[in-house]
C-alpha atoms as a PDB file:
ATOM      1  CA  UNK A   1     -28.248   2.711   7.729  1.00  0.00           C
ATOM      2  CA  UNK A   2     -28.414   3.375  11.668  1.00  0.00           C
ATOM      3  CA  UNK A   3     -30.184   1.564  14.280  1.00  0.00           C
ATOM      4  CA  UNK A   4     -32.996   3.510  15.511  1.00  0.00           C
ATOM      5  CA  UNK A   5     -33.152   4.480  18.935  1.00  0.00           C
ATOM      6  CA  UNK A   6     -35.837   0.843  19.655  1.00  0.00           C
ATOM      7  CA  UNK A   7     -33.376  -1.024  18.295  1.00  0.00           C
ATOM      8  CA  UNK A   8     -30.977  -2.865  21.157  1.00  0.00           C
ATOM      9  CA  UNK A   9     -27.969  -1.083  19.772  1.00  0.00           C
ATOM     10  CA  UNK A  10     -28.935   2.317  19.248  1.00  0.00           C
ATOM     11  CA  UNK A  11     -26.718   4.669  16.947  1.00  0.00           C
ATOM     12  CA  UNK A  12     -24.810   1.361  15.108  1.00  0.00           C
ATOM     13  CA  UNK A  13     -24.297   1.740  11.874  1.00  0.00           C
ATOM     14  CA  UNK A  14     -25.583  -1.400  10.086  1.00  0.00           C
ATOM     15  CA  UNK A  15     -24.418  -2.741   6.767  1.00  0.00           C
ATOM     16  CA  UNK A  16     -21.333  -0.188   5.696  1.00  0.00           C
ATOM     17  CA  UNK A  17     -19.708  -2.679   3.683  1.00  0.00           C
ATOM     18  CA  UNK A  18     -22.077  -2.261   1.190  1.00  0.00           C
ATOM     19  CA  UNK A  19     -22.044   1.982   0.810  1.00  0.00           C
ATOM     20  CA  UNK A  20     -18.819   1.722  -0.924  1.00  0.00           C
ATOM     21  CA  UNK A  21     -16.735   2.511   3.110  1.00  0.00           C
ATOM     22  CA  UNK A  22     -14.817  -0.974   2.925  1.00  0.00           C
ATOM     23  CA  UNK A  23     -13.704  -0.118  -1.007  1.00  0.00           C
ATOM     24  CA  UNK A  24     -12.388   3.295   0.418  1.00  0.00           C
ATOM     25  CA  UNK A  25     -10.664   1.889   3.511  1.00  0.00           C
ATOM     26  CA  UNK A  26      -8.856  -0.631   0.886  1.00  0.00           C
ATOM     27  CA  UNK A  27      -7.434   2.880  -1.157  1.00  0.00           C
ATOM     28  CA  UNK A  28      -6.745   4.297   2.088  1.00  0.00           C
ATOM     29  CA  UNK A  29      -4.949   1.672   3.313  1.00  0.00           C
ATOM     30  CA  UNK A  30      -3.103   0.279  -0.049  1.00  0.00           C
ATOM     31  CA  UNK A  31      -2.381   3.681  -1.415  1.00  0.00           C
ATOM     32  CA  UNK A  32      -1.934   6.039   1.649  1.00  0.00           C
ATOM     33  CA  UNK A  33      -0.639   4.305   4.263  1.00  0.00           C
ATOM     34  CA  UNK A  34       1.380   1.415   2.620  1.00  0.00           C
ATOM     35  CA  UNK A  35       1.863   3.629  -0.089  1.00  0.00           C
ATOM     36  CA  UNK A  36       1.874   1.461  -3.529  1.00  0.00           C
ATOM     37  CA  UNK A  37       0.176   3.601  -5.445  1.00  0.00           C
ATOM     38  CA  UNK A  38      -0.355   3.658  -9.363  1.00  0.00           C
ATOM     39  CA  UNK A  39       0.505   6.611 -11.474  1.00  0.00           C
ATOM     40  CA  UNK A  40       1.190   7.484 -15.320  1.00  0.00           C
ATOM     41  CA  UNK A  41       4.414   6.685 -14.457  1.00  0.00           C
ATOM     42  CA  UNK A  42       4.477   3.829 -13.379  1.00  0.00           C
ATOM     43  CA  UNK A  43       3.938   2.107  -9.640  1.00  0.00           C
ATOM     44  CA  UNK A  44       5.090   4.298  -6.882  1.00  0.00           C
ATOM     45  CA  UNK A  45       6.285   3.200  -3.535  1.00  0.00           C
ATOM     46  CA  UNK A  46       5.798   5.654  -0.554  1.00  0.00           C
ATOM     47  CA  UNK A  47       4.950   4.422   2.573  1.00  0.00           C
ATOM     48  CA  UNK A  48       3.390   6.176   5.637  1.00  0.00           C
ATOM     49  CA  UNK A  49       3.083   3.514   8.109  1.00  0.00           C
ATOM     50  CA  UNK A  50       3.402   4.203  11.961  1.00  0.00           C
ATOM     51  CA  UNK A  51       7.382   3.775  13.451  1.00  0.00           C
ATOM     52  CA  UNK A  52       6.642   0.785  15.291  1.00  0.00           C
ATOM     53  CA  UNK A  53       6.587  -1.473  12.250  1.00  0.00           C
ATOM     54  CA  UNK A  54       9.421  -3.071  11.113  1.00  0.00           C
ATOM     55  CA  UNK A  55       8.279  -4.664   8.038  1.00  0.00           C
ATOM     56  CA  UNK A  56       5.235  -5.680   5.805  1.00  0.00           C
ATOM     57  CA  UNK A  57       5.141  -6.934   2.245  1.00  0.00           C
ATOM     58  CA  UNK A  58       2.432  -6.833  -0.056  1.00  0.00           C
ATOM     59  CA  UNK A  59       1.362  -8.282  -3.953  1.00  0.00           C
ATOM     60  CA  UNK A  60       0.064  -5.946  -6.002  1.00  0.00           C
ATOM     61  CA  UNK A  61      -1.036  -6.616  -9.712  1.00  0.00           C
ATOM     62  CA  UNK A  62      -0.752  -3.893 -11.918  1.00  0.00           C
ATOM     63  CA  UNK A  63      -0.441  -3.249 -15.779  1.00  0.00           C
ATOM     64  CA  UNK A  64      -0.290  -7.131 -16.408  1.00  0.00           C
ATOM     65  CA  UNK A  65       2.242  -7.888 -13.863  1.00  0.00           C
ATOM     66  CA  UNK A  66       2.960  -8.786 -10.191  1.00  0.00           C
ATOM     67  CA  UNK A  67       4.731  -6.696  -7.904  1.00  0.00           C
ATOM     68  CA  UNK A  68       6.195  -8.552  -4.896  1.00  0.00           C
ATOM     69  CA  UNK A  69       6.875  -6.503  -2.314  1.00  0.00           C
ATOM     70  CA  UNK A  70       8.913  -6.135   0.580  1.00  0.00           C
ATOM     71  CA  UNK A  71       9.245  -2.573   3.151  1.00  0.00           C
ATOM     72  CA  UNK A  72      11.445  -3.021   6.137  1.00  0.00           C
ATOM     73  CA  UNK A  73      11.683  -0.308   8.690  1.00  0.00           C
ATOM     74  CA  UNK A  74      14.889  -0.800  10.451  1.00  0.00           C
ATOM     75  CA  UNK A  75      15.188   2.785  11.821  1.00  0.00           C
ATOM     76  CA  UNK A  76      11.414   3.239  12.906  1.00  0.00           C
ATOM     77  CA  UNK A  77      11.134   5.886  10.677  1.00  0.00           C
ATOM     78  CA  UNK A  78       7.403   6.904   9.957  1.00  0.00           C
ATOM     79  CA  UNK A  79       8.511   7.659   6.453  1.00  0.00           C
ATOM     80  CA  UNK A  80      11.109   8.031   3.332  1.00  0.00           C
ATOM     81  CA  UNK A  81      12.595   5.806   1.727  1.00  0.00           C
ATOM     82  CA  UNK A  82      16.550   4.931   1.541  1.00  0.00           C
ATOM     83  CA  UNK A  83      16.682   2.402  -0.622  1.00  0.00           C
ATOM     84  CA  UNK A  84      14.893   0.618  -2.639  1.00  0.00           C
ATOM     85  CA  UNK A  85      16.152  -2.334  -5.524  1.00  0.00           C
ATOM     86  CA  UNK A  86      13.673  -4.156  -8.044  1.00  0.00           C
ATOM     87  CA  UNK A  87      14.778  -7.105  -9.527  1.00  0.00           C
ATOM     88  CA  UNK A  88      17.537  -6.975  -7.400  1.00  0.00           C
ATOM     89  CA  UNK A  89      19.503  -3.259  -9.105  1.00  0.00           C
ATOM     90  CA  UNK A  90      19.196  -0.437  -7.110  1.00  0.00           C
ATOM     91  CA  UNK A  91      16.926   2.404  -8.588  1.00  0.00           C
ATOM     92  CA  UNK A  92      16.326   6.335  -7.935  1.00  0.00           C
ATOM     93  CA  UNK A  93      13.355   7.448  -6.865  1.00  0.00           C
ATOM     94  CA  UNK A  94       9.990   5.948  -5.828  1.00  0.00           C
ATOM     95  CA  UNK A  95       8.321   4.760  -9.132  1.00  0.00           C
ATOM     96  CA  UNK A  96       9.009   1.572 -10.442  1.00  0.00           C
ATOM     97  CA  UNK A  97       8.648   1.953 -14.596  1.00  0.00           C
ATOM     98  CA  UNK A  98       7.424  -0.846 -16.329  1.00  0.00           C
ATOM     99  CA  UNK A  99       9.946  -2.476 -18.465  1.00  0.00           C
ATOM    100  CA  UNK A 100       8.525  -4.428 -21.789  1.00  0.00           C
ATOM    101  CA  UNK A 101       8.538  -7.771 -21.295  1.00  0.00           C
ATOM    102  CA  UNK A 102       8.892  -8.064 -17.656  1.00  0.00           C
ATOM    103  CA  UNK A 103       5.674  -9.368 -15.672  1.00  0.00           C
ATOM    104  CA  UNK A 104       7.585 -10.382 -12.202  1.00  0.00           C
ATOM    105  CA  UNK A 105       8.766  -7.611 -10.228  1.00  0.00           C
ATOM    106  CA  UNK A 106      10.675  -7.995  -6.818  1.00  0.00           C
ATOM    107  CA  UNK A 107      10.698  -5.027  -4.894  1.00  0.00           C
ATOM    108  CA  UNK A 108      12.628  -4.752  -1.713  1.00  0.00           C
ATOM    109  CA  UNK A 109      12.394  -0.895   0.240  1.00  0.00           C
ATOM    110  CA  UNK A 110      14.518   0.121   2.978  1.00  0.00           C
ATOM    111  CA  UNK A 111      13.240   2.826   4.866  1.00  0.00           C
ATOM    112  CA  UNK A 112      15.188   5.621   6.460  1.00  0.00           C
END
């Protein structure tokens, strides 16, 4: 809805939290820009954030378990991914498979 030109703000958009904007600026945000995003696969991590950040972690539940997360920037890259460990091992690749059993993961990405 959009204020009609009597109203004292004319042109604002009124109420867009509830025509489904916020839910798509939460996919946008989780799965684009911060990049954990699900697949068949498993969980990928790909982030696209802007080179001034030099961290940010995040908790995402997915397939019955919690992802803890941790991305840290050190080269102000904007993105790719050097390194990245779960559980503490090292592992190729940006998708974190889910292992039978498991229903903790901690995630630490380097980017770079």
């Amino acid at each position: 809805m959009i204020a009609g030109k009597d109203a004292p703000k004319h042109g604002e958009a009124k109420n867009s939290w509830l025509t489904g904007t916020a839910a798509w600026t939460f996919v946008n945000v989780s799965q684009y820009i911060l990049g954990i995003r699900p697949s068949f696969d498993g969980l990928e991590i790909d982030p696209c954030i802007c080179s001034e950040m030099d961290s940010f972690t995040a908790t995402r539940k997915y397939r019955g378990a919690t992802y803890h997360i941790t991305v840290n920037n050190p080269n102000h890259v904007e993105k790719g991914i050097k390194k990245m460990r779960v559980n503490g091992k090292e592992i190729q690749g940006s998708c974190i498979k889910a292992v039978e059993g498991i229903t903790e993961y901690y995630v630490e990405v380097i980017m770079g």
